[in-house]
C-alpha atoms as a PDB file:
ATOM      1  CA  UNK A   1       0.000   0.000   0.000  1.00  0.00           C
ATOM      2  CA  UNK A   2       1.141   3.330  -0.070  1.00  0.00           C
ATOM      3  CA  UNK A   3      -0.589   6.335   1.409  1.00  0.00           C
ATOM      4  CA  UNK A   4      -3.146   4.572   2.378  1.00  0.00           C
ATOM      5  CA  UNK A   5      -4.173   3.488  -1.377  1.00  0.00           C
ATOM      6  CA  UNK A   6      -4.618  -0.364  -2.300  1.00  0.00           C
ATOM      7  CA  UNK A   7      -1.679  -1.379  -4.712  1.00  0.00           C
ATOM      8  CA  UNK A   8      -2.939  -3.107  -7.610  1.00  0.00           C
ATOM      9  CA  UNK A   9      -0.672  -5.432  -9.094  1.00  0.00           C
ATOM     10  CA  UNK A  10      -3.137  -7.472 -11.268  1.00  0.00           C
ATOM     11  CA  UNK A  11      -5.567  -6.249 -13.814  1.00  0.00           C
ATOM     12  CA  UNK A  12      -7.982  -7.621 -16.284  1.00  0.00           C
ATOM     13  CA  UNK A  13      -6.809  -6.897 -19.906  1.00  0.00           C
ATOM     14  CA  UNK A  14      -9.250  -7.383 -22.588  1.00  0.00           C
ATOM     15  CA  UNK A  15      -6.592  -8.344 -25.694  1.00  0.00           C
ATOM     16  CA  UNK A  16      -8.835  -8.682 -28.437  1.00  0.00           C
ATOM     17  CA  UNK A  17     -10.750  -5.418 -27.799  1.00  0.00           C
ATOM     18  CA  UNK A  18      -7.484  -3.538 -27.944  1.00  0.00           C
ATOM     19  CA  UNK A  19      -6.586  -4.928 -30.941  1.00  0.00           C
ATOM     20  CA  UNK A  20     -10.280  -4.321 -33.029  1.00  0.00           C
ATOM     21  CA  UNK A  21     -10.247  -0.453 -31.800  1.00  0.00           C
ATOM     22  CA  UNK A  22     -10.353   1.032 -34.979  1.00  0.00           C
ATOM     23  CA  UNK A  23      -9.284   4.279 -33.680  1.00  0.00           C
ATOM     24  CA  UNK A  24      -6.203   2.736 -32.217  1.00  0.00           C
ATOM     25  CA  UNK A  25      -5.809   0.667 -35.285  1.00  0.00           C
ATOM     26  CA  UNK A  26      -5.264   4.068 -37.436  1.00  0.00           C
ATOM     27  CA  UNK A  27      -2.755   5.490 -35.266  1.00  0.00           C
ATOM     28  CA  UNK A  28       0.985   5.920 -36.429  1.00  0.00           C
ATOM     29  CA  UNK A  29       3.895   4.173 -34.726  1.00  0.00           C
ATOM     30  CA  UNK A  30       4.679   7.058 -32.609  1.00  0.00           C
ATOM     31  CA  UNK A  31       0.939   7.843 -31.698  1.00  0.00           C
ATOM     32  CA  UNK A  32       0.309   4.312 -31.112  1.00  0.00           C
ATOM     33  CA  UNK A  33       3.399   3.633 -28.553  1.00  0.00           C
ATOM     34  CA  UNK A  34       2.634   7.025 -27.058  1.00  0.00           C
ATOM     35  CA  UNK A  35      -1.232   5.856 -26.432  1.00  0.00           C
ATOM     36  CA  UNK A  36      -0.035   2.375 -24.728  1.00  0.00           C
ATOM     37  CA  UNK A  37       2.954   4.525 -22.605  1.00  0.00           C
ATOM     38  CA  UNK A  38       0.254   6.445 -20.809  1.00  0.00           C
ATOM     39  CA  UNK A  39      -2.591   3.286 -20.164  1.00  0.00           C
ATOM     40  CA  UNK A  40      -0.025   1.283 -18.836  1.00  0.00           C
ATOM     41  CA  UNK A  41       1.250   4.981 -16.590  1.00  0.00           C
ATOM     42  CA  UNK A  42      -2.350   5.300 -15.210  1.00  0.00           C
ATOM     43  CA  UNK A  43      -2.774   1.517 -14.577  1.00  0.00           C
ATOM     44  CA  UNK A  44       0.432   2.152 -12.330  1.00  0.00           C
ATOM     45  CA  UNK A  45      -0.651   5.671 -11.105  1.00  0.00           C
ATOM     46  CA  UNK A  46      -4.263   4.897  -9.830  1.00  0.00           C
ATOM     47  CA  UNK A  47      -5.651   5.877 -12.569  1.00  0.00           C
ATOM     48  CA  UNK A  48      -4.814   9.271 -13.184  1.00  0.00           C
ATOM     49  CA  UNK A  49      -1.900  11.881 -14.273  1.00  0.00           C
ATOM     50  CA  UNK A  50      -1.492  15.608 -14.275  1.00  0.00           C
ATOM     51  CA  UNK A  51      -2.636  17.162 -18.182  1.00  0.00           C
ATOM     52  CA  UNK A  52       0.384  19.495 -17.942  1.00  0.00           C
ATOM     53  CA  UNK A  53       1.749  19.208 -21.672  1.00  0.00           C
ATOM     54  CA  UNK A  54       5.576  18.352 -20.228  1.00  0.00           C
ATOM     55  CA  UNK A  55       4.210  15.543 -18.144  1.00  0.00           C
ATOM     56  CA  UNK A  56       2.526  13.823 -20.953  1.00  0.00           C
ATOM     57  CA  UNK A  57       5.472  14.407 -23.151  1.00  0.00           C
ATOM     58  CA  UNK A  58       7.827  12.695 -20.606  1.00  0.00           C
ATOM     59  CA  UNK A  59       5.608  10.003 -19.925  1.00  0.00           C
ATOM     60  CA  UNK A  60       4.048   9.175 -23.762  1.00  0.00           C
ATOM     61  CA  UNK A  61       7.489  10.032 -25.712  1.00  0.00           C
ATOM     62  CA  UNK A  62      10.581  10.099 -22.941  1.00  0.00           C
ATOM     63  CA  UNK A  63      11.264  13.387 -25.041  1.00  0.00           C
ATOM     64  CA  UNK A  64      11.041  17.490 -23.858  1.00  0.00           C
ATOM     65  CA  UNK A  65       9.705  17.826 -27.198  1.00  0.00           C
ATOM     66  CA  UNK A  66       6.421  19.590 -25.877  1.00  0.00           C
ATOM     67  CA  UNK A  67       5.821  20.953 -29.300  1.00  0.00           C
ATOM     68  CA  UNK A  68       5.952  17.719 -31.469  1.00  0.00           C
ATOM     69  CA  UNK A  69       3.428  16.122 -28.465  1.00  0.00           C
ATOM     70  CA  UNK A  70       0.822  18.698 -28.816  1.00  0.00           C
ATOM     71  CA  UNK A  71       1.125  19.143 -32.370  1.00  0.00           C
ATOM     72  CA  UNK A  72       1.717  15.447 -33.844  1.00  0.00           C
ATOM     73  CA  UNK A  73       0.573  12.820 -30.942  1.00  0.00           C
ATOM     74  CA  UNK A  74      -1.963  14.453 -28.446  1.00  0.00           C
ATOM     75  CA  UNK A  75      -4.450  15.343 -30.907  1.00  0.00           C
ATOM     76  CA  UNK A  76      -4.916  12.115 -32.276  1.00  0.00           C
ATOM     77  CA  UNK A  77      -4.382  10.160 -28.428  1.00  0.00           C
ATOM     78  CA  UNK A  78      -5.981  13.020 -26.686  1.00  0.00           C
ATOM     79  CA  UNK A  79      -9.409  11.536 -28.190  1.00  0.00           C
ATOM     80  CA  UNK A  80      -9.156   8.223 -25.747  1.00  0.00           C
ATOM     81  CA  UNK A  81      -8.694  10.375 -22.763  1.00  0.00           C
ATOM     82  CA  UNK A  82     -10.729  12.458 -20.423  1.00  0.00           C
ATOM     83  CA  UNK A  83      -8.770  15.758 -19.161  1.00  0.00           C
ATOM     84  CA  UNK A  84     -10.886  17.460 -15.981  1.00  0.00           C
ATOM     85  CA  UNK A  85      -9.247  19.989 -13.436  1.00  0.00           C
ATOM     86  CA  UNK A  86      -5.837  19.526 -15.095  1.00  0.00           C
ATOM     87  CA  UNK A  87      -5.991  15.594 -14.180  1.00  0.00           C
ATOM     88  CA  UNK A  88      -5.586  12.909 -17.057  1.00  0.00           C
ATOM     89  CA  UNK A  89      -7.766   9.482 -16.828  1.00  0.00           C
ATOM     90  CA  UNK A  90      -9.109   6.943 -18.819  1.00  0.00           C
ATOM     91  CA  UNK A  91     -12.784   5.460 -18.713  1.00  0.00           C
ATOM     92  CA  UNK A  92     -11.640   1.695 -18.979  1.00  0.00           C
ATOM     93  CA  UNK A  93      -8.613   2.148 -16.811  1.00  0.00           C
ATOM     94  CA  UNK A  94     -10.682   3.276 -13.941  1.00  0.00           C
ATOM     95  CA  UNK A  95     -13.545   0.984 -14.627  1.00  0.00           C
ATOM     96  CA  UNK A  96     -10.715  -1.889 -14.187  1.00  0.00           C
ATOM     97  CA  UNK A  97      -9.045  -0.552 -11.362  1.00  0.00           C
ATOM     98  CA  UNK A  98     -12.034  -0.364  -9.386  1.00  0.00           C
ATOM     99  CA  UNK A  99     -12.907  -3.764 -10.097  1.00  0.00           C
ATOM    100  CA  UNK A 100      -9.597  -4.765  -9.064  1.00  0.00           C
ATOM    101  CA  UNK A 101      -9.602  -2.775  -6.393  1.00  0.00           C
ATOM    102  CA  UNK A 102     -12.931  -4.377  -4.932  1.00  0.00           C
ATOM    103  CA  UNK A 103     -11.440  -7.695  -5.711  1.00  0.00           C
ATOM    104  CA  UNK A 104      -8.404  -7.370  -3.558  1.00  0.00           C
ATOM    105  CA  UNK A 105     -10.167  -6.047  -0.674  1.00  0.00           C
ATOM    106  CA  UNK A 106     -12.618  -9.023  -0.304  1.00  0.00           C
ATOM    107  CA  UNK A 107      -9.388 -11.628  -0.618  1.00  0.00           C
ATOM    108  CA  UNK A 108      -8.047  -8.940   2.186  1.00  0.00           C
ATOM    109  CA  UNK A 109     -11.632  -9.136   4.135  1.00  0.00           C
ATOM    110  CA  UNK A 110     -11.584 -12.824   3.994  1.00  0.00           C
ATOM    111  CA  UNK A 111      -7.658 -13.307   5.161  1.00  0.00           C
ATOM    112  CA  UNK A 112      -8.329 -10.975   8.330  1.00  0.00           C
ATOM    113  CA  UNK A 113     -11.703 -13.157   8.857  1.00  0.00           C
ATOM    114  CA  UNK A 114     -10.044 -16.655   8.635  1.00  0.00           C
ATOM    115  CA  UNK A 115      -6.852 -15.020  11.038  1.00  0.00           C
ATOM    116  CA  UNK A 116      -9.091 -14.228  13.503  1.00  0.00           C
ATOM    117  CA  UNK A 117     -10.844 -17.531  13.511  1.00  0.00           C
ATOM    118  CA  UNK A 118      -7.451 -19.210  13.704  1.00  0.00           C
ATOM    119  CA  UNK A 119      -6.731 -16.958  16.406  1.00  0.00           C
ATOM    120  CA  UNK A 120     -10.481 -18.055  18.862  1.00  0.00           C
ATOM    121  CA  UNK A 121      -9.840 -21.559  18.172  1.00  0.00           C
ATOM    122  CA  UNK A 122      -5.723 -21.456  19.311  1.00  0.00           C
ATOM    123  CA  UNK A 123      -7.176 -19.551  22.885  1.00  0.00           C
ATOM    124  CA  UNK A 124      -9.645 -22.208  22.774  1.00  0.00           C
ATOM    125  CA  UNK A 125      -6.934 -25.249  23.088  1.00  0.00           C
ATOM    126  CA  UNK A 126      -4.997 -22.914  25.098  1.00  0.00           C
ATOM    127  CA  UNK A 127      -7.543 -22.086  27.751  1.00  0.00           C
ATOM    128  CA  UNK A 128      -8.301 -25.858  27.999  1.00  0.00           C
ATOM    129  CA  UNK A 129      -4.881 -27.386  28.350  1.00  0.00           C
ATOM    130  CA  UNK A 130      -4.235 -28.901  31.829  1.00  0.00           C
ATOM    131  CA  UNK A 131      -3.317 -26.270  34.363  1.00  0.00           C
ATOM    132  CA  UNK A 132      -0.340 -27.299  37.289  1.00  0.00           C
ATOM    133  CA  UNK A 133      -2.757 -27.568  39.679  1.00  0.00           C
ATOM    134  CA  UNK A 134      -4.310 -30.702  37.678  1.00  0.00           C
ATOM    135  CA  UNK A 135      -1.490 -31.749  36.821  1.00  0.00           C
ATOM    136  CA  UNK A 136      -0.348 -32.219  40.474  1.00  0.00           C
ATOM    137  CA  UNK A 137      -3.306 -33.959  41.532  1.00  0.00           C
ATOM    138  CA  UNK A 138      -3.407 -36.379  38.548  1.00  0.00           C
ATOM    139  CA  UNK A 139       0.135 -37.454  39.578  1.00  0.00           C
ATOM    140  CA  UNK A 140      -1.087 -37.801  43.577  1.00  0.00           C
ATOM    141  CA  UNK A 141       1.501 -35.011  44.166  1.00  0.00           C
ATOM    142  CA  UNK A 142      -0.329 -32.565  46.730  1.00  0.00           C
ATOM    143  CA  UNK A 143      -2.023 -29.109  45.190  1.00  0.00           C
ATOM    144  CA  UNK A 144      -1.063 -26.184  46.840  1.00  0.00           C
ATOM    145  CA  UNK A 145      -4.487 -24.892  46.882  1.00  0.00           C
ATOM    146  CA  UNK A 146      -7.719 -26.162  47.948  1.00  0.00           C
ATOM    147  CA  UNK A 147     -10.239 -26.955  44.992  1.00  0.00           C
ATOM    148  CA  UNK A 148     -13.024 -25.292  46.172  1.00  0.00           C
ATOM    149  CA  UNK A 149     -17.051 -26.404  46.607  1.00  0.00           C
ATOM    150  CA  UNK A 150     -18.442 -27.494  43.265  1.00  0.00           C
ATOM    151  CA  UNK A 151     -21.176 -25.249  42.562  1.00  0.00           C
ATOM    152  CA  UNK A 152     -24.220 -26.381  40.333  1.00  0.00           C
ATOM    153  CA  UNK A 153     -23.533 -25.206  36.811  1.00  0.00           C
ATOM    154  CA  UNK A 154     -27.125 -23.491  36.820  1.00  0.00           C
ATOM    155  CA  UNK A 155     -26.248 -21.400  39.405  1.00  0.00           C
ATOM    156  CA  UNK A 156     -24.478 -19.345  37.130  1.00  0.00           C
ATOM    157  CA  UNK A 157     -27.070 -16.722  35.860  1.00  0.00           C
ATOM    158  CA  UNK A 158     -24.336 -15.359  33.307  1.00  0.00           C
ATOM    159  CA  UNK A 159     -23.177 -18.493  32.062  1.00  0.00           C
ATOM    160  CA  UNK A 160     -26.694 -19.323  31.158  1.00  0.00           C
ATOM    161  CA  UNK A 161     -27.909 -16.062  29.768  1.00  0.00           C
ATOM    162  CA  UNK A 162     -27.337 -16.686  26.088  1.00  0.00           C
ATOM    163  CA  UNK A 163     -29.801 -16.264  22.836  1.00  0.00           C
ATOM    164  CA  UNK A 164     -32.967 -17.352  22.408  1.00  0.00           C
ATOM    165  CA  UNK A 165     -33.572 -21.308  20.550  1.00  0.00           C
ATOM    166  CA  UNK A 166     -34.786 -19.291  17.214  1.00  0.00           C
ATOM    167  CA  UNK A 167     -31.186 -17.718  17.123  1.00  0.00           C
ATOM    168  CA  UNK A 168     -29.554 -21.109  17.933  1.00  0.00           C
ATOM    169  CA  UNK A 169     -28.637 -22.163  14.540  1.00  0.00           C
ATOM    170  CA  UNK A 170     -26.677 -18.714  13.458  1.00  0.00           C
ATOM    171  CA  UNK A 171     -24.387 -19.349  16.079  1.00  0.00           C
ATOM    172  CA  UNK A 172     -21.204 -21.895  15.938  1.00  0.00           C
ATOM    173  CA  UNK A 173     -19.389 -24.065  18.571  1.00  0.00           C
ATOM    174  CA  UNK A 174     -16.994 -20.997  18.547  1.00  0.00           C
ATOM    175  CA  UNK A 175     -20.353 -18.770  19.899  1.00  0.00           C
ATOM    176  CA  UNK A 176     -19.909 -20.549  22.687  1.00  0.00           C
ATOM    177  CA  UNK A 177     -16.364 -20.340  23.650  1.00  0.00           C
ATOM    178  CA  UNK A 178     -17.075 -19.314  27.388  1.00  0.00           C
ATOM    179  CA  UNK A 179     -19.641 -21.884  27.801  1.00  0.00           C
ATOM    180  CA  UNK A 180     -17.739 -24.370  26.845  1.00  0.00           C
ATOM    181  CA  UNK A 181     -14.745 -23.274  28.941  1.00  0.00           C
ATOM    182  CA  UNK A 182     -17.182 -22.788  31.795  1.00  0.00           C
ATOM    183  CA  UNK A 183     -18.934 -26.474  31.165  1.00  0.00           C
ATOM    184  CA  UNK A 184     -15.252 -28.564  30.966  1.00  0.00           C
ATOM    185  CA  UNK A 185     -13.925 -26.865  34.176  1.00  0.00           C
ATOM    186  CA  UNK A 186     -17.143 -27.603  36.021  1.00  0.00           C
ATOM    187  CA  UNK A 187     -17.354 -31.224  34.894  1.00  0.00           C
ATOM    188  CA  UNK A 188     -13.859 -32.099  35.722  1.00  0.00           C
ATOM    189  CA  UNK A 189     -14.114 -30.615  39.257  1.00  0.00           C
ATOM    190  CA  UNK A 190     -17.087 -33.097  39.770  1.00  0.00           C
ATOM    191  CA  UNK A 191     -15.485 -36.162  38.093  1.00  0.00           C
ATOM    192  CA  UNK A 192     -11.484 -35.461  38.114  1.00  0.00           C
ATOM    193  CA  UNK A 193      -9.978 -36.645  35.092  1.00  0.00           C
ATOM    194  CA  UNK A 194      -7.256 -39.498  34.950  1.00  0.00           C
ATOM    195  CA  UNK A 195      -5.754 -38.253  31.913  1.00  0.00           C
ATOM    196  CA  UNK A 196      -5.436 -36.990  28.809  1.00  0.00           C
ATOM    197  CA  UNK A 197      -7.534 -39.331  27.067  1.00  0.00           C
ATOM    198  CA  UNK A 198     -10.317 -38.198  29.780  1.00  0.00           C
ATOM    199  CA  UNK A 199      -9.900 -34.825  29.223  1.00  0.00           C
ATOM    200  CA  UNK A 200     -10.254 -35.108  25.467  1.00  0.00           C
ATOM    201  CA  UNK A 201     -13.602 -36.950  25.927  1.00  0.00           C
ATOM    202  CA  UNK A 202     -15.018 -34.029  27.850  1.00  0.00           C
ATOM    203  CA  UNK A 203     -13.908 -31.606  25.415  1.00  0.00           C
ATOM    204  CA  UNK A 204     -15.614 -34.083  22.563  1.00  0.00           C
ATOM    205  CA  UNK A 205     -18.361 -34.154  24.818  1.00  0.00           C
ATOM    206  CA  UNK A 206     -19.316 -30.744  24.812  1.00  0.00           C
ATOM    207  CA  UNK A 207     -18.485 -29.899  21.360  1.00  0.00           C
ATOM    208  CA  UNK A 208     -21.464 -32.848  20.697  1.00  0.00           C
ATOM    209  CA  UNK A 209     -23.759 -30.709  23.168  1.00  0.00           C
ATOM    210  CA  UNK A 210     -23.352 -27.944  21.410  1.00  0.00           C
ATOM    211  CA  UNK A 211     -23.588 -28.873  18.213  1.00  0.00           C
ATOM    212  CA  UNK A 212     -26.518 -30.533  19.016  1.00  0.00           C
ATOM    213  CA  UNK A 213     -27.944 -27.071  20.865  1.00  0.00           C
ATOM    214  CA  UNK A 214     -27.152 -25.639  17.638  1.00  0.00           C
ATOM    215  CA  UNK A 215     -29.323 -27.677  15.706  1.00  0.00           C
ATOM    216  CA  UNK A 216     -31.970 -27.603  18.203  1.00  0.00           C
ATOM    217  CA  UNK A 217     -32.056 -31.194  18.811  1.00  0.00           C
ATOM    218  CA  UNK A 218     -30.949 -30.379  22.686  1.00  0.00           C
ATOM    219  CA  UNK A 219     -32.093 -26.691  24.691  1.00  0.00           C
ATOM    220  CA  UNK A 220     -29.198 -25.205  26.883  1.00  0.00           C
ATOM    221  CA  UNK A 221     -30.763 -27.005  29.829  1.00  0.00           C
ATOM    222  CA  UNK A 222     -29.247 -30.061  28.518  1.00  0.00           C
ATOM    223  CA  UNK A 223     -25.653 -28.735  30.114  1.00  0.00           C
ATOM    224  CA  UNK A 224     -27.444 -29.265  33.619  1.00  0.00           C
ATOM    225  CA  UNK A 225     -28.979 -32.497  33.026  1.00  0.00           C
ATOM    226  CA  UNK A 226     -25.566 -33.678  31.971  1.00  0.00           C
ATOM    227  CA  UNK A 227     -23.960 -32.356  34.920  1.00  0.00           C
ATOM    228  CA  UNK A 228     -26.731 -34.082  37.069  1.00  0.00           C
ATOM    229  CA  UNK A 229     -25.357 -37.441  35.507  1.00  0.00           C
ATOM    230  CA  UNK A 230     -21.649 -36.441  36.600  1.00  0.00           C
ATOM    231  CA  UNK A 231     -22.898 -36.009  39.642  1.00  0.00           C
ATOM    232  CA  UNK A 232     -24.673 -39.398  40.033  1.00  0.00           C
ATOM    233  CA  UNK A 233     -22.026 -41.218  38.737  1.00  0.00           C
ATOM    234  CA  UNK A 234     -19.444 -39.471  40.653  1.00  0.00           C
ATOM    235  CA  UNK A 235     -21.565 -40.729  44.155  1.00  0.00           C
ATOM    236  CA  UNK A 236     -22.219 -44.261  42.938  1.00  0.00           C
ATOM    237  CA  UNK A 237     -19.485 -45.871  41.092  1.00  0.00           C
ATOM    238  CA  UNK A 238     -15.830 -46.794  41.534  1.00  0.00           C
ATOM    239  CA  UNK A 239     -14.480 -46.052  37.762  1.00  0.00           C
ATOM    240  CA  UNK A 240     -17.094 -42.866  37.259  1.00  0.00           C
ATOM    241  CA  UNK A 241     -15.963 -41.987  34.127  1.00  0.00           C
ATOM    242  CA  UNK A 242     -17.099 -44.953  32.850  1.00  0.00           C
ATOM    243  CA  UNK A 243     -20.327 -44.816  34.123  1.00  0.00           C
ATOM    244  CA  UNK A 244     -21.164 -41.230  33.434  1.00  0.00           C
ATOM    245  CA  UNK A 245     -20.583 -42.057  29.380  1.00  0.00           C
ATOM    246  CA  UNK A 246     -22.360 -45.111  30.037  1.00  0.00           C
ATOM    247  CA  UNK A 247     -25.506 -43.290  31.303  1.00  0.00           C
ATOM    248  CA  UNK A 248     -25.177 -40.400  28.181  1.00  0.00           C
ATOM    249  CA  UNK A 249     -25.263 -43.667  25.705  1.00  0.00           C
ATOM    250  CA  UNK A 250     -27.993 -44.823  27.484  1.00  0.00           C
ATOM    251  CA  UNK A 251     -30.242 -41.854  27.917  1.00  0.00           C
ATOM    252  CA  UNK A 252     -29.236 -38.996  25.275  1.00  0.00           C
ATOM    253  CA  UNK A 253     -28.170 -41.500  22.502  1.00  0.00           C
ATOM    254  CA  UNK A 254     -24.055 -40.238  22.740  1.00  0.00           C
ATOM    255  CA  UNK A 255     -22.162 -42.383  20.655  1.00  0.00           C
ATOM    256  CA  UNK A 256     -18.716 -40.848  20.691  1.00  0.00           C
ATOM    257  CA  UNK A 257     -15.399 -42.778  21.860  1.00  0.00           C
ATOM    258  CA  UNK A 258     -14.175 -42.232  25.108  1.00  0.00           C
END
């Protein structure tokens, strides 16, 4: 870029039409080189050029010979230009360089778009990697805080405050970031996780919660109901894990891997 102006590197150049002008066509040697010197100069100049006779000279001809330009080439050229407030440009130059223009943006729109969802889903992996304090506890090494009273995940009135079941299927898993961050911490304070193959399940666990909230097979009460399983299975059995995926197969039809 430069001052603030796209740079337009790649235009489209319709051959044949160039060729069948007729007024081009009929154009001498000097006349016609001096015509394709100052396209190709406006192509490269955004489009426009000062109408001061010495500029065009230097740019059509590489000569000071003002005279010979207004008097033997810009009469005959002159007729494929527009001249307005001293400024040179062309009607199919600018046409093209607008089109261009708009072109290059939306590839530039669409780069910034994709960056930025690159960017949400690395915070995501990020923000659920195991912390110290799991790590600790996972290896029976003592934590050196205390993990503090489980609270019900509907307790959270902010957590749970999100759009209504009509705007469900506009949204993404990515809508949902904090939820999801919120539901895999609370889940893995109820039933601690033995490793990473536990943690993964959770994480494809609630991506399959959402997705299924998205699709309104499932309303966002279904993140409480599935916590009220964790909670069972945490009381009742010795491998809980087990049994908590065991009770999603059996009652909400869950058929991922664990």
């Amino acid at each position: 870029m430069s001052n603030g102006k796209i740079k337009i590197k790649h235009i489209r150049f319709e051959a044949a039409e160039a060729l069948n002008d007729a007024e081009v066509a009929s154009m001498t040697d000097s006349q016609y080189r001096a015509y394709w010197q100052l396209i190709f100069y406006l192509y490269c100049n955004y489009g426009k050029c000062s109408a001061e006779p010495e500029v065009l000279a230097s740019i059509c001809m590489h000569t000071p010979d003002v005279l010979y330009f207004q008097q033997k080439i810009w009469p005959k050229i002159g007729k494929k230009f527009r001249k307005k407030m001293n400024v040179v440009t062309h009607k199919r130059v600018t046409k093209e360089l607008k089109r261009a223009k708009k072109l290059l943006q939306a590839k530039i729109n669409a780069g910034i778009r994709s960056g930025q969802v690159r960017r949400a889903q690395l915070e995501q992996r990020s923000n659920t990697r195991p912390t110290n304090e799991n790590e600790n506890e996972i290896e029976g090494k003592p934590s050196n805080s205390k993990r503090s009273k489980v609270k019900p995940y509907s307790e959270d009135k902010e957590t749970n405050r999100k759009t209504n079941t009509s705007d469900l299927q506009n949204l993404s898993v990515s809508d949902f970031a904090s939820v999801r961050l919120r539901f895999v911490s609370t889940l893995e304070n109820i039933i601690t996780p033995a490793g990473k193959s536990d943690r993964i399940a959770n994480i494809n666990l609630v991506d399959w919660l959402i997705d299924g909230i998205i699709k309104q097979k499932f309303s966002e009460q279904i993140f409480n109901r599935v916590l009220d399983y964790a909670y069972e299975a945490q009381k009742k059995g010795n491998k809980p894990i087990a049994l908590f995926f065991s009770t999603l197969r059996r009652e909400l039809g869950y058929t991922k891997k664990v």
